[in-house]
PDB file of N, CA and C in Angstrom:
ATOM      1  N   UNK A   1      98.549  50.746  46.003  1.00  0.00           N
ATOM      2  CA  UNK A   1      98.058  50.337  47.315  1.00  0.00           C
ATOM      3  C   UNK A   1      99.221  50.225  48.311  1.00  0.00           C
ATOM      4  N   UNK A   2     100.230  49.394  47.930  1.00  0.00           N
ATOM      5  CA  UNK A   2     101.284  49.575  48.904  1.00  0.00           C
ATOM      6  C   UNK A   2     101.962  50.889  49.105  1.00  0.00           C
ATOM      7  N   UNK A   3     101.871  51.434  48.179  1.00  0.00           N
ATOM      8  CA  UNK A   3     102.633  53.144  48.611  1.00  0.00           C
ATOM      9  C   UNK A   3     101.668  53.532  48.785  1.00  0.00           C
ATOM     10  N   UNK A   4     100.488  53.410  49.508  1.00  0.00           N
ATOM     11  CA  UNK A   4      99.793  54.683  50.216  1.00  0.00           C
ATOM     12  C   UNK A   4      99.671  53.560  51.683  1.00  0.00           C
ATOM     13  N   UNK A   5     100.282  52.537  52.073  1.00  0.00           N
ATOM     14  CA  UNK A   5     100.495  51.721  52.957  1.00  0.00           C
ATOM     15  C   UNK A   5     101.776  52.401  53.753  1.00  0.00           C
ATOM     16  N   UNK A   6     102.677  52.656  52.384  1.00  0.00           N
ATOM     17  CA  UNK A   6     104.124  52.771  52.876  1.00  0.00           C
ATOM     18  C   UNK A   6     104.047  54.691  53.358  1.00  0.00           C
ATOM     19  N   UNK A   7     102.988  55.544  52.847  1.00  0.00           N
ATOM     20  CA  UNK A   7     102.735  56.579  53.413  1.00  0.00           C
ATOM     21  C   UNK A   7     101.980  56.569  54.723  1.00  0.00           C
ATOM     22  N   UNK A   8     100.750  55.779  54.634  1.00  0.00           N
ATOM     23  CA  UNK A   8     100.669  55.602  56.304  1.00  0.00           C
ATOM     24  C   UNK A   8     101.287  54.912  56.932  1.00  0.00           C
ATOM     25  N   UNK A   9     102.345  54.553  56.892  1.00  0.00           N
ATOM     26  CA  UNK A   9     103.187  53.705  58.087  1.00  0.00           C
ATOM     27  C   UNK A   9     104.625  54.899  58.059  1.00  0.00           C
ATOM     28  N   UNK A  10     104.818  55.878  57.353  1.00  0.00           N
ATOM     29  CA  UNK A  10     105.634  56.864  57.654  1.00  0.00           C
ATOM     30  C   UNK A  10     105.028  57.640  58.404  1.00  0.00           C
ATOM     31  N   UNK A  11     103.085  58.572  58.122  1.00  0.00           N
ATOM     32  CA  UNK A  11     102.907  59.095  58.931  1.00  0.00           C
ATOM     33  C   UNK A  11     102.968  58.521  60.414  1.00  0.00           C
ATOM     34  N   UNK A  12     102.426  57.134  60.566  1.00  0.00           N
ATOM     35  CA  UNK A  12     102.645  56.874  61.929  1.00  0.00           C
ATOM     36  C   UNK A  12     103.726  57.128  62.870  1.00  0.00           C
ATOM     37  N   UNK A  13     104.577  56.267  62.446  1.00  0.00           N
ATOM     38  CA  UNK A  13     106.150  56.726  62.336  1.00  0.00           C
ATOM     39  C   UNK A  13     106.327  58.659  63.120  1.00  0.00           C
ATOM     40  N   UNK A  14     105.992  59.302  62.389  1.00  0.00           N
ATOM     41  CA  UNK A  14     106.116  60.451  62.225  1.00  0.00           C
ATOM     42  C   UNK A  14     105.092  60.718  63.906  1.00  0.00           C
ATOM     43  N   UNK A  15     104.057  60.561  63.854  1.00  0.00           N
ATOM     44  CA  UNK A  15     103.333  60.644  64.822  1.00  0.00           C
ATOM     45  C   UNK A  15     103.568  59.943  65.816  1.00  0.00           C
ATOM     46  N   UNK A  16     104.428  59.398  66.172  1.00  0.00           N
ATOM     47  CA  UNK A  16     104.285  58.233  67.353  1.00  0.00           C
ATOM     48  C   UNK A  16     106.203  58.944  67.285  1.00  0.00           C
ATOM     49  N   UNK A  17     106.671  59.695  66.683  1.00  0.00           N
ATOM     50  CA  UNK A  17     108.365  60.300  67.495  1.00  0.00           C
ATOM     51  C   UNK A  17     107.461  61.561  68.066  1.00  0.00           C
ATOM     52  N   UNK A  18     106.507  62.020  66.938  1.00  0.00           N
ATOM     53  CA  UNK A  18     106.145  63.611  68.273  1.00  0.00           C
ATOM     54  C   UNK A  18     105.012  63.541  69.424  1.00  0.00           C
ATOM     55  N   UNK A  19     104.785  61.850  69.375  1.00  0.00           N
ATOM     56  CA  UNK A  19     104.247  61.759  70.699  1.00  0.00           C
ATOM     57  C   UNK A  19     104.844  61.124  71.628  1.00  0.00           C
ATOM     58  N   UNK A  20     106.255  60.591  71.770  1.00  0.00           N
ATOM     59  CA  UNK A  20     107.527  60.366  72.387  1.00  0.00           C
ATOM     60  C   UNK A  20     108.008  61.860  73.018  1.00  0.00           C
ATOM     61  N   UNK A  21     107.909  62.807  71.883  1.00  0.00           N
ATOM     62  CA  UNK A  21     108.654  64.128  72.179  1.00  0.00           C
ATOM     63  C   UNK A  21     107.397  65.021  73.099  1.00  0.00           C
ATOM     64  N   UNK A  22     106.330  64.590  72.758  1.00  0.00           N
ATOM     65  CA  UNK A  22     105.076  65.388  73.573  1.00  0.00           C
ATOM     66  C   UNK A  22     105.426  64.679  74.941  1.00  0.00           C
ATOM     67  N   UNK A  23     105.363  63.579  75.440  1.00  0.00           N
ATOM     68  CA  UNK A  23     105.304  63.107  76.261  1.00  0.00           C
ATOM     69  C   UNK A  23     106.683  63.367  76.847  1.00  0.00           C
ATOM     70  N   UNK A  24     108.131  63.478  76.196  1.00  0.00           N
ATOM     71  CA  UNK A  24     109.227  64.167  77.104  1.00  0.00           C
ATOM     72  C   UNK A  24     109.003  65.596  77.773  1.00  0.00           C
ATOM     73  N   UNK A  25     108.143  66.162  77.096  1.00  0.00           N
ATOM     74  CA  UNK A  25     108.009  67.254  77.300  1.00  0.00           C
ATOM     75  C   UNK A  25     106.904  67.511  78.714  1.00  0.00           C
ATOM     76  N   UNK A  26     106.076  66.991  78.305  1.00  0.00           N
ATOM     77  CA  UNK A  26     105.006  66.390  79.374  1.00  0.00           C
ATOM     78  C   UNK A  26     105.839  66.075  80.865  1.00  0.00           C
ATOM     79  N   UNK A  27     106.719  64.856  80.594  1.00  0.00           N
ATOM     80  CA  UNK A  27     107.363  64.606  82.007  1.00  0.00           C
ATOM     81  C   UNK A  27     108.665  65.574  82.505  1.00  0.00           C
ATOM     82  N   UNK A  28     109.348  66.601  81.671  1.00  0.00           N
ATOM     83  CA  UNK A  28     109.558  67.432  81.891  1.00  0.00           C
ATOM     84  C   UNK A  28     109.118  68.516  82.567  1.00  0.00           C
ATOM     85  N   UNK A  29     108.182  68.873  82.157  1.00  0.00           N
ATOM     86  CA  UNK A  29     106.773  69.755  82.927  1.00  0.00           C
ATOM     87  C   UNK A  29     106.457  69.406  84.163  1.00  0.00           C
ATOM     88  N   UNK A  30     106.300  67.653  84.047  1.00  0.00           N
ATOM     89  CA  UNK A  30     105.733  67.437  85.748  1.00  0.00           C
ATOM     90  C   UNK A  30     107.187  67.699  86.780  1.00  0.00           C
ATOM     91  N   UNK A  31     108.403  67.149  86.325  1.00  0.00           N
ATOM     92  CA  UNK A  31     108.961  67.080  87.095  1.00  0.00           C
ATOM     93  C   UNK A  31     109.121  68.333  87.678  1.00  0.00           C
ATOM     94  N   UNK A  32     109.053  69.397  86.461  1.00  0.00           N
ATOM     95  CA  UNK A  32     109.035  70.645  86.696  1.00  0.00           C
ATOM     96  C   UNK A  32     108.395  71.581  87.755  1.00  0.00           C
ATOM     97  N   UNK A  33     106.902  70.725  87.925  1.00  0.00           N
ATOM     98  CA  UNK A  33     106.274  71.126  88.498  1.00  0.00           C
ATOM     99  C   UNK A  33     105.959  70.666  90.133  1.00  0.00           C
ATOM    100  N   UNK A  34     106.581  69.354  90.320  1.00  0.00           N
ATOM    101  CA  UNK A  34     106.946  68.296  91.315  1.00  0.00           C
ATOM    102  C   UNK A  34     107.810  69.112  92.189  1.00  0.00           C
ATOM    103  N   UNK A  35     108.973  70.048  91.852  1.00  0.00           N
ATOM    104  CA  UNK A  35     109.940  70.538  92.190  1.00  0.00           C
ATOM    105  C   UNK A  35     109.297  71.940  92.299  1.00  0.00           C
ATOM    106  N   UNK A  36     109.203  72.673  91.783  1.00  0.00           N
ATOM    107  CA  UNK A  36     107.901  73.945  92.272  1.00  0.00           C
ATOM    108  C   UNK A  36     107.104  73.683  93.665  1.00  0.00           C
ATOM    109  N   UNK A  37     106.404  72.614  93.495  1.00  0.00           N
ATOM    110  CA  UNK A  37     105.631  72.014  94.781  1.00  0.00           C
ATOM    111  C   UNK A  37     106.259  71.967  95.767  1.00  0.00           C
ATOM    112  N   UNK A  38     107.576  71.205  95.675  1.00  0.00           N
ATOM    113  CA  UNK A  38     108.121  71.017  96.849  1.00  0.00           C
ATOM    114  C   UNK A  38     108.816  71.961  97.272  1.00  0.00           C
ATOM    115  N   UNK A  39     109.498  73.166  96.438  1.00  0.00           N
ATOM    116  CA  UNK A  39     109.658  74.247  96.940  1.00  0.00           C
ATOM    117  C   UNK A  39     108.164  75.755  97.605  1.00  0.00           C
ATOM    118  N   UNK A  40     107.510  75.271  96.929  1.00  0.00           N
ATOM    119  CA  UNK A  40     106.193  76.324  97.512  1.00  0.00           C
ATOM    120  C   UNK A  40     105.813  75.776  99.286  1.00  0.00           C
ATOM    121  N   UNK A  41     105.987  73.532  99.269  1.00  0.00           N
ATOM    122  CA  UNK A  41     105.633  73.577 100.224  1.00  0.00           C
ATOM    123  C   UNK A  41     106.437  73.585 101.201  1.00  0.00           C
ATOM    124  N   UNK A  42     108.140  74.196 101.106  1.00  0.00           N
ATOM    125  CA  UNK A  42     108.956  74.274 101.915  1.00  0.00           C
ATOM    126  C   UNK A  42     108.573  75.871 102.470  1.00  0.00           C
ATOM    127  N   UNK A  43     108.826  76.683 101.407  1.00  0.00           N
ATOM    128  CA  UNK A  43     108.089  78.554 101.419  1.00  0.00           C
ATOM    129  C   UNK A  43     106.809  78.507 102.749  1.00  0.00           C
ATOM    130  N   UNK A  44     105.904  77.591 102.198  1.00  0.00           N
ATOM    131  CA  UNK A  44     104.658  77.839 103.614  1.00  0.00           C
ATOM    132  C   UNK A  44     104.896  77.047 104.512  1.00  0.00           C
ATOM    133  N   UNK A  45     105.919  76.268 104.960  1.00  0.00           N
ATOM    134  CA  UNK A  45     105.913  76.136 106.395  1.00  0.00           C
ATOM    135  C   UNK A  45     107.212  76.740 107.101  1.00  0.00           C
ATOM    136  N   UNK A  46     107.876  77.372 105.685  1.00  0.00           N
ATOM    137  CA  UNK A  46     108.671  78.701 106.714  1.00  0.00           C
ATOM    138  C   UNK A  46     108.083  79.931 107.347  1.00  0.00           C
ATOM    139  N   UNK A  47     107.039  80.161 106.004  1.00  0.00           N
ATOM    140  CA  UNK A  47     105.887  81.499 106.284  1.00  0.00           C
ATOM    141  C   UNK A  47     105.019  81.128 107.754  1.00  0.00           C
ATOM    142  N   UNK A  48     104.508  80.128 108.196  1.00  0.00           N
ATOM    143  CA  UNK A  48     103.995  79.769 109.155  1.00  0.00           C
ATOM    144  C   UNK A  48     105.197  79.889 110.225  1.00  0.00           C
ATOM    145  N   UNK A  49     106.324  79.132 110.158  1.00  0.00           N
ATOM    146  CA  UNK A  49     106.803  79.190 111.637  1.00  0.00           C
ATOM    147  C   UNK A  49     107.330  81.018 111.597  1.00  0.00           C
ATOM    148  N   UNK A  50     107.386  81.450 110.305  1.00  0.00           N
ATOM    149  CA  UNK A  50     107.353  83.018 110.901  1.00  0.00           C
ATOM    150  C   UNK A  50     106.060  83.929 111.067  1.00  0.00           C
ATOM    151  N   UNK A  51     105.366  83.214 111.063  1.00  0.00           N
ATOM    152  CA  UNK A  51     104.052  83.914 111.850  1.00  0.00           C
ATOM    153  C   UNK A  51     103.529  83.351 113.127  1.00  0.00           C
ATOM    154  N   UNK A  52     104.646  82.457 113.121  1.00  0.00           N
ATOM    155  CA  UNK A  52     104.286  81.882 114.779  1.00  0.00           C
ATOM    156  C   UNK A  52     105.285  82.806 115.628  1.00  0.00           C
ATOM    157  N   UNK A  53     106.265  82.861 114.913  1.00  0.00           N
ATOM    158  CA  UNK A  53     107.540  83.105 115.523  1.00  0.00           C
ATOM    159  C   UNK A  53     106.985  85.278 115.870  1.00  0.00           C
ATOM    160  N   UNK A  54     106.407  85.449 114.686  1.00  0.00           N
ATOM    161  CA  UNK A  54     106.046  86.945 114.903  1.00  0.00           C
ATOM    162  C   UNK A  54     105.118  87.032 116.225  1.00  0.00           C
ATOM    163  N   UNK A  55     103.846  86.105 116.161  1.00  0.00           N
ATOM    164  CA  UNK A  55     103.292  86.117 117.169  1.00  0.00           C
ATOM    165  C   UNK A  55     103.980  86.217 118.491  1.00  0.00           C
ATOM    166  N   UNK A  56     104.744  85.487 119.010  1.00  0.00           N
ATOM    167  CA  UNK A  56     105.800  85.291 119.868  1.00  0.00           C
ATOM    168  C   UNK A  56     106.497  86.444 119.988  1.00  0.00           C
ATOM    169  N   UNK A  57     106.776  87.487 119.074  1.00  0.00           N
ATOM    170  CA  UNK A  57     107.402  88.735 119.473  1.00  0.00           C
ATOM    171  C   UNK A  57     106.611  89.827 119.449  1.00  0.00           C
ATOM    172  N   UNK A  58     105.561  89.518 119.093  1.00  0.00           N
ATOM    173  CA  UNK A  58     104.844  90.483 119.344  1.00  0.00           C
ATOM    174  C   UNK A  58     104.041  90.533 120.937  1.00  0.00           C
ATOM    175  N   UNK A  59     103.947  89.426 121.415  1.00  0.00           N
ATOM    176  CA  UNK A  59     103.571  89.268 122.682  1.00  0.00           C
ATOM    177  C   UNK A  59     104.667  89.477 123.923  1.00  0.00           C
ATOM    178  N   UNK A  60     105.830  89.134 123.438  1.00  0.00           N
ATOM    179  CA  UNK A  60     106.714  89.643 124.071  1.00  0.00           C
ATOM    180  C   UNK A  60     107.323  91.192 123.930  1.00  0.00           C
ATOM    181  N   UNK A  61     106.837  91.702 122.560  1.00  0.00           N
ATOM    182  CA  UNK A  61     106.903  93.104 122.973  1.00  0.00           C
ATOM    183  C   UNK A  61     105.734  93.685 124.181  1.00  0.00           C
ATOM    184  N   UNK A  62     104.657  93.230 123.895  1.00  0.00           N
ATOM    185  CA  UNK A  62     103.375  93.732 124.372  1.00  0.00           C
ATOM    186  C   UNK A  62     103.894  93.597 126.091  1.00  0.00           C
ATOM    187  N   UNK A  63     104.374  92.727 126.565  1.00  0.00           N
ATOM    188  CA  UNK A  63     105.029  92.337 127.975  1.00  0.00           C
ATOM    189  C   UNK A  63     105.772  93.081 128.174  1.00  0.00           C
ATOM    190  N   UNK A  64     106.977  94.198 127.300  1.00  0.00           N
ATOM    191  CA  UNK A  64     108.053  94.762 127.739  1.00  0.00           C
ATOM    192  C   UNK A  64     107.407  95.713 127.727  1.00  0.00           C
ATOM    193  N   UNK A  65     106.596  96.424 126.687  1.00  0.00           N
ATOM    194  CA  UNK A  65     106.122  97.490 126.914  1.00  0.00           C
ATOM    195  C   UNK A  65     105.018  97.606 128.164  1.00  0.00           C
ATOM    196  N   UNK A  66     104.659  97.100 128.515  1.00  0.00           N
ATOM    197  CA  UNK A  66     103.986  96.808 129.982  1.00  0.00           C
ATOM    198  C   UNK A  66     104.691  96.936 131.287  1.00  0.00           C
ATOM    199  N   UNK A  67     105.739  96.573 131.283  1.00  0.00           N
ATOM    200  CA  UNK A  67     106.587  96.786 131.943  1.00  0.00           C
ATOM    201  C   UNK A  67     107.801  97.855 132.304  1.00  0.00           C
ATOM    202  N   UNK A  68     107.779  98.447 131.056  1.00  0.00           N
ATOM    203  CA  UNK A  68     108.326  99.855 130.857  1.00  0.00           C
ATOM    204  C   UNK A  68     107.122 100.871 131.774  1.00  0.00           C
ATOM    205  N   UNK A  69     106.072 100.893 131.318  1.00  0.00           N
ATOM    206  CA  UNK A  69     104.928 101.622 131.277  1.00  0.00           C
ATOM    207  C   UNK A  69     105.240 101.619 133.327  1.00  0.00           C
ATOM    208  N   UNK A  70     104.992 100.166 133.530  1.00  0.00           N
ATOM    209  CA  UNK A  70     105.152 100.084 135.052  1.00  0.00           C
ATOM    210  C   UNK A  70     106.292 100.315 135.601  1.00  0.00           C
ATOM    211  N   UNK A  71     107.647 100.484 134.996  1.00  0.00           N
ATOM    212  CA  UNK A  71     108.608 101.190 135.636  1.00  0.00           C
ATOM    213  C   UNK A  71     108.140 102.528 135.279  1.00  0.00           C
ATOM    214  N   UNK A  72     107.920 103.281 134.378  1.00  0.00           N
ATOM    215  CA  UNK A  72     107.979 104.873 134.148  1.00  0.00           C
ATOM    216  C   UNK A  72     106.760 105.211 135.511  1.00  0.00           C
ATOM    217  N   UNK A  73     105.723 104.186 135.970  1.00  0.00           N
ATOM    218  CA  UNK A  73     104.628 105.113 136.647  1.00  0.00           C
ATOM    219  C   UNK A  73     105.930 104.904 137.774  1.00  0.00           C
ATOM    220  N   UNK A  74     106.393 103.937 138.464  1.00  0.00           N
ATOM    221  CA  UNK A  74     107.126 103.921 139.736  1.00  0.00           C
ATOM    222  C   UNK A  74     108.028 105.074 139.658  1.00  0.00           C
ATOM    223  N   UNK A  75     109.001 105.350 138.449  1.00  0.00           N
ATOM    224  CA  UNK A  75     109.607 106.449 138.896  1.00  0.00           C
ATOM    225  C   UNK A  75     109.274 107.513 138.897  1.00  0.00           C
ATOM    226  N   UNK A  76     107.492 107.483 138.385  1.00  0.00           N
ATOM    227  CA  UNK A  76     106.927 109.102 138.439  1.00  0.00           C
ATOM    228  C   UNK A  76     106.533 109.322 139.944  1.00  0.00           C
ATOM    229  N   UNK A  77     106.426 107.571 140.396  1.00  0.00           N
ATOM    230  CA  UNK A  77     106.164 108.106 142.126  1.00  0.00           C
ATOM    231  C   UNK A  77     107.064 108.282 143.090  1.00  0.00           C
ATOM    232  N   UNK A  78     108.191 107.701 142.486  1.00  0.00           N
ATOM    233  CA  UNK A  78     109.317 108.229 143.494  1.00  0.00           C
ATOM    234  C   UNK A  78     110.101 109.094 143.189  1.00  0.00           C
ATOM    235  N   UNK A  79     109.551 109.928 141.944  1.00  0.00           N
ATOM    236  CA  UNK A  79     110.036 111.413 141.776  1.00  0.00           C
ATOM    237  C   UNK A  79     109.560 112.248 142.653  1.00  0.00           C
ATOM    238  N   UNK A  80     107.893 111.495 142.682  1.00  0.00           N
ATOM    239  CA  UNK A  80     107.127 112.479 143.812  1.00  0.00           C
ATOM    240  C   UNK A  80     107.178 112.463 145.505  1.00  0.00           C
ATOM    241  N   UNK A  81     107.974 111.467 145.432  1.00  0.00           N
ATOM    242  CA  UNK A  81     108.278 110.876 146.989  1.00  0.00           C
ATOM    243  C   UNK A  81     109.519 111.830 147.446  1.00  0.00           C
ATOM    244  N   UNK A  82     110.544 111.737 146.469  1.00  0.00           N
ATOM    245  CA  UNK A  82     111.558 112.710 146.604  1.00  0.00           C
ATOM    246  C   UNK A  82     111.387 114.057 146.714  1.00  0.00           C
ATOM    247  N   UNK A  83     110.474 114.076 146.437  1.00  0.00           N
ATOM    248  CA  UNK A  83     110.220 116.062 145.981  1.00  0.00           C
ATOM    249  C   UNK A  83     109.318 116.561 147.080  1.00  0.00           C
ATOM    250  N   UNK A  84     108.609 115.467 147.718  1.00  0.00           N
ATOM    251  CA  UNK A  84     108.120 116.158 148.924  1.00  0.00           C
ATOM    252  C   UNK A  84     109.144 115.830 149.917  1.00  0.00           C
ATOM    253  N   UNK A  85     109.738 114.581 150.080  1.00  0.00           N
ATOM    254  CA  UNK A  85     110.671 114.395 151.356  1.00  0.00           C
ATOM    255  C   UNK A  85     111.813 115.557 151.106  1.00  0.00           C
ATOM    256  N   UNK A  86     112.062 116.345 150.096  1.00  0.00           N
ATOM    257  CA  UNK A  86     112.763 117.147 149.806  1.00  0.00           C
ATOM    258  C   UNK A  86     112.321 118.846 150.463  1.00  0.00           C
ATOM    259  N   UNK A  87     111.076 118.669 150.039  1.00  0.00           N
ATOM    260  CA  UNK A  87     110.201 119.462 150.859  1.00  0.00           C
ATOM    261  C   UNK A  87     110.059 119.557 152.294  1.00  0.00           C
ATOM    262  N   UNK A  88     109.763 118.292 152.496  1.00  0.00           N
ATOM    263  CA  UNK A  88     109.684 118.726 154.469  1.00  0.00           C
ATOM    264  C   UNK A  88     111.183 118.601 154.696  1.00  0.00           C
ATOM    265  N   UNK A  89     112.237 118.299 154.026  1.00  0.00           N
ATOM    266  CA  UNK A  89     113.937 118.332 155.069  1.00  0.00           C
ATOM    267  C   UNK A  89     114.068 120.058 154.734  1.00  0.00           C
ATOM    268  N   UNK A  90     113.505 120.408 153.651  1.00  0.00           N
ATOM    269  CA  UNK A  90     113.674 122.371 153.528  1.00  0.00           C
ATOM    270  C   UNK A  90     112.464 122.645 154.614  1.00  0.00           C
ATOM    271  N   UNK A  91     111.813 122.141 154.682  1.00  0.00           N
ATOM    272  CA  UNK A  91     110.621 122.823 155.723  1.00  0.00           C
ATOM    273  C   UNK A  91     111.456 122.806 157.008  1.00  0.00           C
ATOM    274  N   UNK A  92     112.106 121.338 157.538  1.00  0.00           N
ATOM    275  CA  UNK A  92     112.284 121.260 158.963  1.00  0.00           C
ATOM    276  C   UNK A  92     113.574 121.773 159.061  1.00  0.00           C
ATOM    277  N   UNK A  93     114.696 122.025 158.317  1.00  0.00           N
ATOM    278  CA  UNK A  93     115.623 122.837 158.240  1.00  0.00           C
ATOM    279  C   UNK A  93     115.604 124.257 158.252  1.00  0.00           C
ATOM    280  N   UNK A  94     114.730 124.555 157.580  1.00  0.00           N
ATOM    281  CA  UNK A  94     113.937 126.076 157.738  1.00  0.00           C
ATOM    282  C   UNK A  94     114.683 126.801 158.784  1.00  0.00           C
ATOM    283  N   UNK A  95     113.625 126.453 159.747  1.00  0.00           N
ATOM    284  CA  UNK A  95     112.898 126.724 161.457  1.00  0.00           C
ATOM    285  C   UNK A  95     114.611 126.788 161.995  1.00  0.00           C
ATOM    286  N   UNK A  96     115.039 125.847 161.750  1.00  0.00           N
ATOM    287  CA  UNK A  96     116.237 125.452 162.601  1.00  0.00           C
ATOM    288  C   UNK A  96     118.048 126.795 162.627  1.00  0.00           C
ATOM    289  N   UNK A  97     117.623 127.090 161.217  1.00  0.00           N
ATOM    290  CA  UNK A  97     118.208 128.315 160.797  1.00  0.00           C
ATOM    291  C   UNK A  97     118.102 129.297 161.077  1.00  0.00           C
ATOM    292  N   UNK A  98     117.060 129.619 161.437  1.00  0.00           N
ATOM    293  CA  UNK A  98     116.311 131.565 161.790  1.00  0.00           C
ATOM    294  C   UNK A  98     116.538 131.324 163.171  1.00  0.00           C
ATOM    295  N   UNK A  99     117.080 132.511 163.187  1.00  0.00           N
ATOM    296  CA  UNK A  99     117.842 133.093 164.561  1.00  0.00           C
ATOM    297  C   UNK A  99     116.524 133.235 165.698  1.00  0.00           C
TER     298      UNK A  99
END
């Protein structure tokens, strides 16, 4: 009777170090995972301020290219401004030449 006393009080023994060691392992894991977290939730609020930040350049492209667009029509009109005032100084020079 006492040695099957003195066998369950070894298994306990035995069971109660690998549930010390389950449980290191366990808080290992969380911390593990504590630190994951806090790196994932550093990752999405960089991912956010760079999709704010994209937004922001993308609207400011959309503005330059708007503005390109409206310089290229101005100098298509004062290509055309030139090319006729170019026109009437050969027109009125013309006349002035012939004998």
């Amino acid at each position: 009777h006492e040695q099957l006393l003195k066998m369950m009080e070894e298994r306990m023994m035995d069971v109660e170090q690998k549930l010390r060691l389950v449980k290191r392992l366990l808080q290992d894991k969380v911390n593990q995972l504590k630190e994951q977290l806090s790196k994932n939730t550093k990752a999405d609020a960089m991912v956010k301020d760079l999709y704010v930040e994209n937004a922001q350049l993308l609207k400011a492209l959309e503005a330059t290219e708007q503005r390109q667009k409206s310089a290229e029509r101005k100098n298509y009109l004062l290509e055309e401004k030139i090319a006729n005032l170019n026109r009437i100084v050969r027109n009125l020079a013309s006349p002035s030449f012939s004998p």
